[in-house]
N, C-alpha and C. Protein backbone atom coordinates (compact mmCIF):
# COMPACT_ATOMS: atom_id res chain seq x y z
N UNK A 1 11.32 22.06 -10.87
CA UNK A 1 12.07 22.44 -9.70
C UNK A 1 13.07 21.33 -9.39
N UNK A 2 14.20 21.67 -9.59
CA UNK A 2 15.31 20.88 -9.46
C UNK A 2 15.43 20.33 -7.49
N UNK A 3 15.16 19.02 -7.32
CA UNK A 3 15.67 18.42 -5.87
C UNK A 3 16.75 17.50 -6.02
N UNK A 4 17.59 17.24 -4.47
CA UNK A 4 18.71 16.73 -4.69
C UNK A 4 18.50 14.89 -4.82
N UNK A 5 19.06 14.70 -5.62
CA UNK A 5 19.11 12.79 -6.13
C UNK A 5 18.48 11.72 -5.04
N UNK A 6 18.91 12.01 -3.74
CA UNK A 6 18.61 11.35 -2.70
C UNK A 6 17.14 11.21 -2.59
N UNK A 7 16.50 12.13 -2.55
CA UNK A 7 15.17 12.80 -2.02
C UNK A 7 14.12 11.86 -3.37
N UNK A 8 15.14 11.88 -4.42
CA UNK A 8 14.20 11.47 -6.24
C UNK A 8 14.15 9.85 -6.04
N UNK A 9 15.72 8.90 -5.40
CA UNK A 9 15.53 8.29 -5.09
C UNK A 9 14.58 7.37 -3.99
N UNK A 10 14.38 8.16 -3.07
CA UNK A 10 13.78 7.58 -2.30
C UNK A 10 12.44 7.54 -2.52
N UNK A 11 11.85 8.61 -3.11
CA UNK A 11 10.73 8.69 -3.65
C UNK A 11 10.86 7.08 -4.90
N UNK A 12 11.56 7.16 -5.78
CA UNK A 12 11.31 6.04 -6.24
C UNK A 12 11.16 4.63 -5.61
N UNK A 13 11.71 4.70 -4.70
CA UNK A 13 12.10 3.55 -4.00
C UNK A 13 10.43 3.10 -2.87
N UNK A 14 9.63 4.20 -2.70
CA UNK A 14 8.13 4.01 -2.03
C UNK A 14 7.66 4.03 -3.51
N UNK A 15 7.76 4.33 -4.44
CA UNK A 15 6.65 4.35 -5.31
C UNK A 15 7.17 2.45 -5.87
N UNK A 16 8.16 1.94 -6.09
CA UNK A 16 8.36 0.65 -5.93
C UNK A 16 7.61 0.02 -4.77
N UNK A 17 7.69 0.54 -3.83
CA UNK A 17 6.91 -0.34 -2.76
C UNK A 17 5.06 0.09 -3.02
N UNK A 18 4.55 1.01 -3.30
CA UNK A 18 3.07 1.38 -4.15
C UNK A 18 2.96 0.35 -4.57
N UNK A 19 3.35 0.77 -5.82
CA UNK A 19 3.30 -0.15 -7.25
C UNK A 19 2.85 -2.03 -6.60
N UNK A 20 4.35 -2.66 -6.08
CA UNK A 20 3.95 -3.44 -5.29
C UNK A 20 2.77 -3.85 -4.12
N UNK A 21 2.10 -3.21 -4.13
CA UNK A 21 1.27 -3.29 -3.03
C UNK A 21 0.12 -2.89 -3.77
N UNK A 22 -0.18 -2.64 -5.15
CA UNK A 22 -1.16 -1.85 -5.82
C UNK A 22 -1.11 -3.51 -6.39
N UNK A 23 0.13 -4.25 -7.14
CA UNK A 23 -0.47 -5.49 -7.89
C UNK A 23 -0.38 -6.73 -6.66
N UNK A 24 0.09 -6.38 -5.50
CA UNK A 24 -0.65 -7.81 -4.81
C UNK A 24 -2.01 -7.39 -4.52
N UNK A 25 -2.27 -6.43 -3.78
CA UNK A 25 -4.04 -6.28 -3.62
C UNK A 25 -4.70 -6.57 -4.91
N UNK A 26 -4.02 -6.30 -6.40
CA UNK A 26 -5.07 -6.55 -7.24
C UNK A 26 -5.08 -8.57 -7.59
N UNK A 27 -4.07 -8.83 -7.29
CA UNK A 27 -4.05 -10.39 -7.54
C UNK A 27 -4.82 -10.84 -6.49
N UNK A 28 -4.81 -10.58 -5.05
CA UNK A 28 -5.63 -11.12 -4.11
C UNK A 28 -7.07 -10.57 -4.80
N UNK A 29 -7.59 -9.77 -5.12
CA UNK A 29 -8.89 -9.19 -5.39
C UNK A 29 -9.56 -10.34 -6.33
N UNK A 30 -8.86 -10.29 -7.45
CA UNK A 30 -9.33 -11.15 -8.48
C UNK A 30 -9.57 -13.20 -7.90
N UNK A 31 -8.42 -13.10 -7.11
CA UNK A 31 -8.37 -14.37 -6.49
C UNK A 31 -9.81 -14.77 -5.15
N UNK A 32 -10.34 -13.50 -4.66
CA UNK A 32 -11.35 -13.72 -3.98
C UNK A 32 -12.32 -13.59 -4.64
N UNK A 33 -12.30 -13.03 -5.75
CA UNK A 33 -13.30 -13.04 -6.96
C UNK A 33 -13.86 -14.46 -7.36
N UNK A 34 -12.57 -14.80 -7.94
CA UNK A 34 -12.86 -16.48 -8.23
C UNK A 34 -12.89 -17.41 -7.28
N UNK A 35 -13.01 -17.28 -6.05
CA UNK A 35 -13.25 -17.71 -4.90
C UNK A 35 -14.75 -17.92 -4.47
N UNK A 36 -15.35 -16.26 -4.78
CA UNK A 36 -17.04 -16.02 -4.89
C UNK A 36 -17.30 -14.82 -3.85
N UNK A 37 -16.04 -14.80 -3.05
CA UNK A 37 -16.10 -13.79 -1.94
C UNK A 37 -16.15 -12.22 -2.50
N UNK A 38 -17.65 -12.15 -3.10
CA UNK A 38 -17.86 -10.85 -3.85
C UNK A 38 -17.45 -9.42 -3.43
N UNK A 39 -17.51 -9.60 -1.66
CA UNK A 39 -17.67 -8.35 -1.14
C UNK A 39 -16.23 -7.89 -0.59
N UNK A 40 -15.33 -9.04 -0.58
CA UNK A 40 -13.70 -9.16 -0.36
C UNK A 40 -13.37 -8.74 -1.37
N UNK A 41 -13.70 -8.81 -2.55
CA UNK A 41 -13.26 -8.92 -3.66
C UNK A 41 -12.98 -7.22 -3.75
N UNK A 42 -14.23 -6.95 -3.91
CA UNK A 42 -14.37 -5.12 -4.03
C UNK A 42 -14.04 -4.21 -3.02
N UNK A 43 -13.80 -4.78 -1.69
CA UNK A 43 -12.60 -4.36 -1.20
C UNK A 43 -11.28 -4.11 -1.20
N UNK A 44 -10.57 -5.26 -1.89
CA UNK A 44 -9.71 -5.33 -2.26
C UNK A 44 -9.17 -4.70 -3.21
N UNK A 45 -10.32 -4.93 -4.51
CA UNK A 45 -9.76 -4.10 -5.50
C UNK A 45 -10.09 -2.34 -5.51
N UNK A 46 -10.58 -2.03 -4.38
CA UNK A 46 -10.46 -0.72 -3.87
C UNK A 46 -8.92 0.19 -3.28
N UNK A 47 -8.48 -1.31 -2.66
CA UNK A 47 -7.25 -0.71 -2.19
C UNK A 47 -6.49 -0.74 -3.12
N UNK A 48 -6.58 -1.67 -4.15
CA UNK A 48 -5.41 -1.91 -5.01
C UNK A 48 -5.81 -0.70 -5.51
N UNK A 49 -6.58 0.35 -5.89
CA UNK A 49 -6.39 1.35 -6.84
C UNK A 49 -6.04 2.62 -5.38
N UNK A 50 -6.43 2.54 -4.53
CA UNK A 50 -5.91 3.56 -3.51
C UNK A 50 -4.55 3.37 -3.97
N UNK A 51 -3.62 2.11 -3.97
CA UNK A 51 -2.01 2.11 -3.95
C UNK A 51 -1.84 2.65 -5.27
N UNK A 52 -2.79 2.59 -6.06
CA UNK A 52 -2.27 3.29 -7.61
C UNK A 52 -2.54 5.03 -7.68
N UNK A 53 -2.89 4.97 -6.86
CA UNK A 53 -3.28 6.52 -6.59
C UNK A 53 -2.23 7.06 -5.74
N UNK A 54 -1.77 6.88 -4.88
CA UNK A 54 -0.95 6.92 -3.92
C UNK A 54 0.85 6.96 -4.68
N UNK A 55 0.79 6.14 -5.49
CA UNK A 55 2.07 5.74 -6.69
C UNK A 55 1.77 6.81 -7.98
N UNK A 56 0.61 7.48 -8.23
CA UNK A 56 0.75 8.43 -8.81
C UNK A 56 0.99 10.12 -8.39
N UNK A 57 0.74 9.81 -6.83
CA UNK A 57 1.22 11.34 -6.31
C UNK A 57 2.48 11.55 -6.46
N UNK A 58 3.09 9.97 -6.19
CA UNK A 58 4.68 10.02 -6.09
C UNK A 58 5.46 10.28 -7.19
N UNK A 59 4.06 10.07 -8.67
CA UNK A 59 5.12 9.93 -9.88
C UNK A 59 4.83 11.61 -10.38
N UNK A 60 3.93 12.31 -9.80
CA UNK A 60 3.99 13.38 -9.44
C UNK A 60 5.20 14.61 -9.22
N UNK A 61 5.20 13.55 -8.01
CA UNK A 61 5.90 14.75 -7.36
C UNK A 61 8.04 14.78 -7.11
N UNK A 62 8.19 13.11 -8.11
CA UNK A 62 9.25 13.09 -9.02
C UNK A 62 9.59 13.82 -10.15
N UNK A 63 8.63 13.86 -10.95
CA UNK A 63 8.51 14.73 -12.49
C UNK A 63 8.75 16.06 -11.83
N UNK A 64 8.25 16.73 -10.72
CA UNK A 64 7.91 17.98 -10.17
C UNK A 64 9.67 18.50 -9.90
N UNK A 65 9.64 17.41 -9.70
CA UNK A 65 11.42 17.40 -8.40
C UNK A 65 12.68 17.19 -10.13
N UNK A 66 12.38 17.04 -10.92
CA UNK A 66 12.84 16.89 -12.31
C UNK A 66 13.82 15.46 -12.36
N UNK A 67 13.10 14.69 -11.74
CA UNK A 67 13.90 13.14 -11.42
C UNK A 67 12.54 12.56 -12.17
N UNK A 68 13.28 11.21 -12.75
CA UNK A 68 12.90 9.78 -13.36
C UNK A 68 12.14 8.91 -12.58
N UNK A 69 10.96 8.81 -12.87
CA UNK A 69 10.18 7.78 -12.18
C UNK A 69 10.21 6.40 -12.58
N UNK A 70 10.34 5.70 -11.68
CA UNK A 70 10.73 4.22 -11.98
C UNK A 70 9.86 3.50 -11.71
N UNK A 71 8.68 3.24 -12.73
CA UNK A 71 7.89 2.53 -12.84
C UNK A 71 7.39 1.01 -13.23
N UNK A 72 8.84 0.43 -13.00
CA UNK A 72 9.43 -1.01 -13.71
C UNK A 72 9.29 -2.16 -12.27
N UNK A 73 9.67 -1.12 -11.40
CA UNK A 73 10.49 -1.90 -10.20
C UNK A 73 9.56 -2.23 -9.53
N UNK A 74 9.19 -3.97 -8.82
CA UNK A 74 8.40 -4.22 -7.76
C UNK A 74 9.15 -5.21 -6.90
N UNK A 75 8.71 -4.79 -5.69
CA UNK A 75 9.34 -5.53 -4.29
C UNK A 75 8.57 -7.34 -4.83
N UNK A 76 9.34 -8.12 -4.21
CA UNK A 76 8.52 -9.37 -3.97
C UNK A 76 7.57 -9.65 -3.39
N UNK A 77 6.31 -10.14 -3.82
CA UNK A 77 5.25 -9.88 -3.35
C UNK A 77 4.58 -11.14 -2.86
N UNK A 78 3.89 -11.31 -1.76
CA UNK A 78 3.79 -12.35 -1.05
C UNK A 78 1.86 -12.48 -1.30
N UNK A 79 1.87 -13.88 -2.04
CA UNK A 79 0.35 -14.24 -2.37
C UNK A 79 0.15 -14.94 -1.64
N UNK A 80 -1.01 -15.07 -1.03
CA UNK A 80 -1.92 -15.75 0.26
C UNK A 80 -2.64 -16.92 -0.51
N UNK A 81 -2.73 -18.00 -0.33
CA UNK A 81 -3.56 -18.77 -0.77
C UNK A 81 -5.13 -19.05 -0.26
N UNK A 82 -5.25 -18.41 0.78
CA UNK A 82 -6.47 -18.81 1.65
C UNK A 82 -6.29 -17.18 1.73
N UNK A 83 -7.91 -16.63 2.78
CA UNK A 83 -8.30 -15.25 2.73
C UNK A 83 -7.28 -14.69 3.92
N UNK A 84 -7.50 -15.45 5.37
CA UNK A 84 -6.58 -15.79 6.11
C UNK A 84 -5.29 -15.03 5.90
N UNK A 85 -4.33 -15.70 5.64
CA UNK A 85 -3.18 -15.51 5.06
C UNK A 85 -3.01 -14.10 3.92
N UNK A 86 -3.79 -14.28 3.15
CA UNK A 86 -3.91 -12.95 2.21
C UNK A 86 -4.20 -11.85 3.28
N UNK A 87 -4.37 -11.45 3.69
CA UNK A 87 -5.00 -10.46 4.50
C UNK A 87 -3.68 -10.15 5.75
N UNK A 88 -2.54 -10.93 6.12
CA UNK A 88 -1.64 -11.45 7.22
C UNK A 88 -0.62 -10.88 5.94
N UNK A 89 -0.44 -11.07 5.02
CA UNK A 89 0.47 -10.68 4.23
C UNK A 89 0.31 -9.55 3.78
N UNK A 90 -0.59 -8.99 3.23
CA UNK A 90 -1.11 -7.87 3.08
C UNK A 90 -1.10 -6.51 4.28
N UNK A 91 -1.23 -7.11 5.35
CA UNK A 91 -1.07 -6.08 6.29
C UNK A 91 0.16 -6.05 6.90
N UNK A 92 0.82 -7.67 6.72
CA UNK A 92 2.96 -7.19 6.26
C UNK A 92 3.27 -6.41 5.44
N UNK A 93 2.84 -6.07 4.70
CA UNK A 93 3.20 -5.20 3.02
C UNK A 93 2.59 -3.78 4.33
N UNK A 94 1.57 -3.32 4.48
CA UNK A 94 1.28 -2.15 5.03
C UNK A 94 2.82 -1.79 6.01
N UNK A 95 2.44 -2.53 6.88
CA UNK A 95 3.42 -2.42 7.72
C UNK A 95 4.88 -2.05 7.40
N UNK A 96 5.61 -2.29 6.27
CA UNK A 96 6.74 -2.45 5.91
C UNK A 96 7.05 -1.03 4.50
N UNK A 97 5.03 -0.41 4.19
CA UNK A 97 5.41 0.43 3.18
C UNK A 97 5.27 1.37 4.34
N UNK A 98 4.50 1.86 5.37
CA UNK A 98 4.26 2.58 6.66
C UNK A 98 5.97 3.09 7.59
N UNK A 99 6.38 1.84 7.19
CA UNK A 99 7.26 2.70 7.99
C UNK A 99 8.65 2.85 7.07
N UNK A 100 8.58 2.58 5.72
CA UNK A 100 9.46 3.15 4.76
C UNK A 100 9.07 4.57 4.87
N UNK A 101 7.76 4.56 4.62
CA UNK A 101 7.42 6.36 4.31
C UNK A 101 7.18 7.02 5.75
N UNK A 102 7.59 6.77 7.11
CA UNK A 102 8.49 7.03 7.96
C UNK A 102 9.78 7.67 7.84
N UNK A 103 10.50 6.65 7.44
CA UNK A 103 11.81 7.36 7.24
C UNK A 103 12.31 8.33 5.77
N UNK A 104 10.92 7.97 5.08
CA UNK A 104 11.56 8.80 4.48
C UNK A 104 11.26 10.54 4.78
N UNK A 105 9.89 10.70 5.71
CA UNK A 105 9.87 11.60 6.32
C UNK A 105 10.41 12.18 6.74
N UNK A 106 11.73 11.64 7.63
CA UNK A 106 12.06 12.18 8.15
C UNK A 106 13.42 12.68 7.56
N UNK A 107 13.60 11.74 6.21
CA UNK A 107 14.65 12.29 5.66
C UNK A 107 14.32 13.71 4.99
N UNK A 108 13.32 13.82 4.27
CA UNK A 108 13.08 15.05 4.18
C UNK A 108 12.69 16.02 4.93
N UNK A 109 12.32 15.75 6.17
CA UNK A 109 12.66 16.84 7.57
C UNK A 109 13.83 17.15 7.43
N UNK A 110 15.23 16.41 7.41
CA UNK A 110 16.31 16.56 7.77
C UNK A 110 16.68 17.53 6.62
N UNK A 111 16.07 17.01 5.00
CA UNK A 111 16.84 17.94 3.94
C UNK A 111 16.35 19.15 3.77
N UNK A 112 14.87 19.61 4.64
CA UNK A 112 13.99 20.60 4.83
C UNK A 112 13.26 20.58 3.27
N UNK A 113 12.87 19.67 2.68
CA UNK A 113 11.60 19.31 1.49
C UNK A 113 10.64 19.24 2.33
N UNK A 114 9.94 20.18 2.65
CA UNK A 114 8.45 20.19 3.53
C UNK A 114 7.42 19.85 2.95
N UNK A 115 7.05 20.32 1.42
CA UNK A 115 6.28 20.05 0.63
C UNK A 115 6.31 18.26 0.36
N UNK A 116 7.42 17.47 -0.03
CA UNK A 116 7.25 16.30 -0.05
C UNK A 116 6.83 15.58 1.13
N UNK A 117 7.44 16.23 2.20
CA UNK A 117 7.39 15.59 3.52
C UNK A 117 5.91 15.75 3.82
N UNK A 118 5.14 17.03 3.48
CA UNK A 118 4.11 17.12 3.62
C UNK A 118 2.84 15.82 2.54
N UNK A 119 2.80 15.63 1.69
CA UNK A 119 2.85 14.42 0.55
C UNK A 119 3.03 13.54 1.47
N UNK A 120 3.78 12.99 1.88
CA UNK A 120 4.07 11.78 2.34
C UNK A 120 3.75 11.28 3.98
N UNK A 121 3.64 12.55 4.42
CA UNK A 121 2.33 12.31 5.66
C UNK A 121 1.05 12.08 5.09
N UNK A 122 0.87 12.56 4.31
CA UNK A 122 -1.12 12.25 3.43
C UNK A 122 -1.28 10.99 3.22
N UNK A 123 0.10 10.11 2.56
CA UNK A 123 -0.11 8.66 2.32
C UNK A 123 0.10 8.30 3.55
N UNK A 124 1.10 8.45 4.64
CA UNK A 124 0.90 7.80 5.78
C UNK A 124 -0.51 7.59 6.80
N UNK A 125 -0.70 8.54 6.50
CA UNK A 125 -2.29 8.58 7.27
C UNK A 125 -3.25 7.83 6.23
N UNK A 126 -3.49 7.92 5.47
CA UNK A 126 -4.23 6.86 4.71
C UNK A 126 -3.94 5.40 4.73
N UNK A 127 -2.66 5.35 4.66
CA UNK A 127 -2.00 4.06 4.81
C UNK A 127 -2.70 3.07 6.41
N UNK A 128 -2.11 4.09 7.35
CA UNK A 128 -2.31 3.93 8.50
C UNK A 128 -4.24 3.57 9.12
N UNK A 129 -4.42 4.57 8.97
CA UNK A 129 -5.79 4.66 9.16
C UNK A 129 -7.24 4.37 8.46
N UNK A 130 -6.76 3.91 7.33
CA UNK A 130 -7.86 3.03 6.13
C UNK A 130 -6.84 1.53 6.27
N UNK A 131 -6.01 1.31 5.41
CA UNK A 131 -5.88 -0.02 4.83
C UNK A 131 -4.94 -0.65 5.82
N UNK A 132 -4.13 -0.57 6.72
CA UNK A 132 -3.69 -1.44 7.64
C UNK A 132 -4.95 -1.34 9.26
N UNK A 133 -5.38 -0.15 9.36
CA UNK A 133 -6.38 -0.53 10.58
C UNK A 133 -8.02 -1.40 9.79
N UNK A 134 -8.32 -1.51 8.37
CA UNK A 134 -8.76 -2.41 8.08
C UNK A 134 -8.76 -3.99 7.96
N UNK A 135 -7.18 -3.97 7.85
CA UNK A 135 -6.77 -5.57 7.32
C UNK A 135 -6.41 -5.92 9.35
N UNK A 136 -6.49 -4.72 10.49
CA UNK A 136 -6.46 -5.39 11.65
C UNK A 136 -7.90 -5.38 11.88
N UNK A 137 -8.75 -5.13 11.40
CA UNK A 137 -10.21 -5.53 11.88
C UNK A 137 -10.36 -6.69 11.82
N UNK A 138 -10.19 -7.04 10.16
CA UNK A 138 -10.75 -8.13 9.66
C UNK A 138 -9.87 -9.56 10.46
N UNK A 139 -8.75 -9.36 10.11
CA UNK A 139 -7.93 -10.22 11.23
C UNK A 139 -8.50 -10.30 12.88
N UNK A 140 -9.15 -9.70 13.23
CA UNK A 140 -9.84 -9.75 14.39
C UNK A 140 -10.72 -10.16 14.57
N UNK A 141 -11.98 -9.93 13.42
CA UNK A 141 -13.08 -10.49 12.95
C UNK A 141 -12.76 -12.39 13.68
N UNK A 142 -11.68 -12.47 12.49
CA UNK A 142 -11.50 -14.16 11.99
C UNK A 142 -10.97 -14.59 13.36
N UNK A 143 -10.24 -13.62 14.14
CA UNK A 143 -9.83 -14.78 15.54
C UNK A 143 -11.14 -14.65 16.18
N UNK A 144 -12.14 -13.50 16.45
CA UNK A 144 -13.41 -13.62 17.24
C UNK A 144 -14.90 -14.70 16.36
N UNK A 145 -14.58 -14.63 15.46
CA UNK A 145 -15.94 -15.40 14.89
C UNK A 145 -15.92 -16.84 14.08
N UNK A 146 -13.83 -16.76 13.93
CA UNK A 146 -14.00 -17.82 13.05
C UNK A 146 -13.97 -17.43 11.88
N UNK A 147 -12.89 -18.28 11.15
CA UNK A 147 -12.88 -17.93 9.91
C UNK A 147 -14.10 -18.39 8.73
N UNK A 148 -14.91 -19.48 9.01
CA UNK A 148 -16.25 -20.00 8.09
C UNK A 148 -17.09 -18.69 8.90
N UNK A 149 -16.94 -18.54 9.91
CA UNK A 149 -18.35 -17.43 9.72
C UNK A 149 -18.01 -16.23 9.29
N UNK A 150 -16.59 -15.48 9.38
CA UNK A 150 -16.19 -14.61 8.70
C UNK A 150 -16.56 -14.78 7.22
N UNK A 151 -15.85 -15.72 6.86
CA UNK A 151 -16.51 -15.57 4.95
C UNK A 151 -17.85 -16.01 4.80
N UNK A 152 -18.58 -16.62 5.61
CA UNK A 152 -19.95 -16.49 5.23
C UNK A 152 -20.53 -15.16 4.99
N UNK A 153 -20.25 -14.25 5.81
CA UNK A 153 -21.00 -13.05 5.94
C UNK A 153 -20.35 -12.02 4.40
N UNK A 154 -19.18 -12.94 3.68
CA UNK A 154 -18.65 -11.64 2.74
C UNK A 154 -18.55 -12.55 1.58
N UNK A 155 -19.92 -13.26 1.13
CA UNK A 155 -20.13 -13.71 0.00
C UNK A 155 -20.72 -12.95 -0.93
């Protein structure tokens, strides 16, 4: 089903921001790994495959739209050195793919693609309501308990 260029682009342009957000969660994962923080770890590398899942609806529903998926391209990605910080950056990355796939909502409101638009509310709500209202827990956690008793408890 042939869609117009704009609509293929922009879709590429969140599945660049996926992609991105699929290999910083997996570099933080591995990095709390070798850290020892077992249970961070498998969190993490949970989300990193949610964003690969999420980057395959999109490569989906490009092929569908008879546009080129651009699977090359990643945003700059911001590594945390401490859990702290990983987690503060990470829920910058939410924040910044959340409200890309915002507008692009609404661009396809405007071009009347309901079906994508529909797609791209599914990742927003997941987005929204799993992995950025997680990374504000845990950030909450660490200002109420402290960050040594926070990672004590997620060894």
């Amino acid at each position: 089903m042939k869609s117009n260029k704009k609509i293929i682009d922009k879709l590429n342009s969140l599945l660049t921001g996926e992609l991105t957000a699929a290999d910083q969660y997996m570099t933080h994962s591995r990095m709390l790994e070798d850290f020892g923080f077992s249970v961070l770890h498998k969190r993490l590398d949970n989300e990193s495959k949610d964003e690969q899942e999420h980057a395959d609806i999109l490569v989906k529903r490009i092929l569908f739209l008879e546009g080129k998926p651009d699977l090359g391209s990643r945003n700059e990605m911001s590594i945390g050195d401490n859990v702290e910080a990983m987690f503060k950056n990470d829920l910058t990355l939410e924040y910044q793919v959340a409200d890309h796939l915002r507008e692009v909502i609404a661009f396809c409101e405007q071009e009347q693609d309901y079906v994508t638009r529909h797609l791209l509310v599914l990742l927003l709500k997941n987005t929204e309501e799993d992995h950025m209202y997680w990374l504000e827990q845990q950030l909450g956690l660490i200002s109420r308990v402290g960050l040594q008793n926070y990672l004590q408890s997620k060894m």
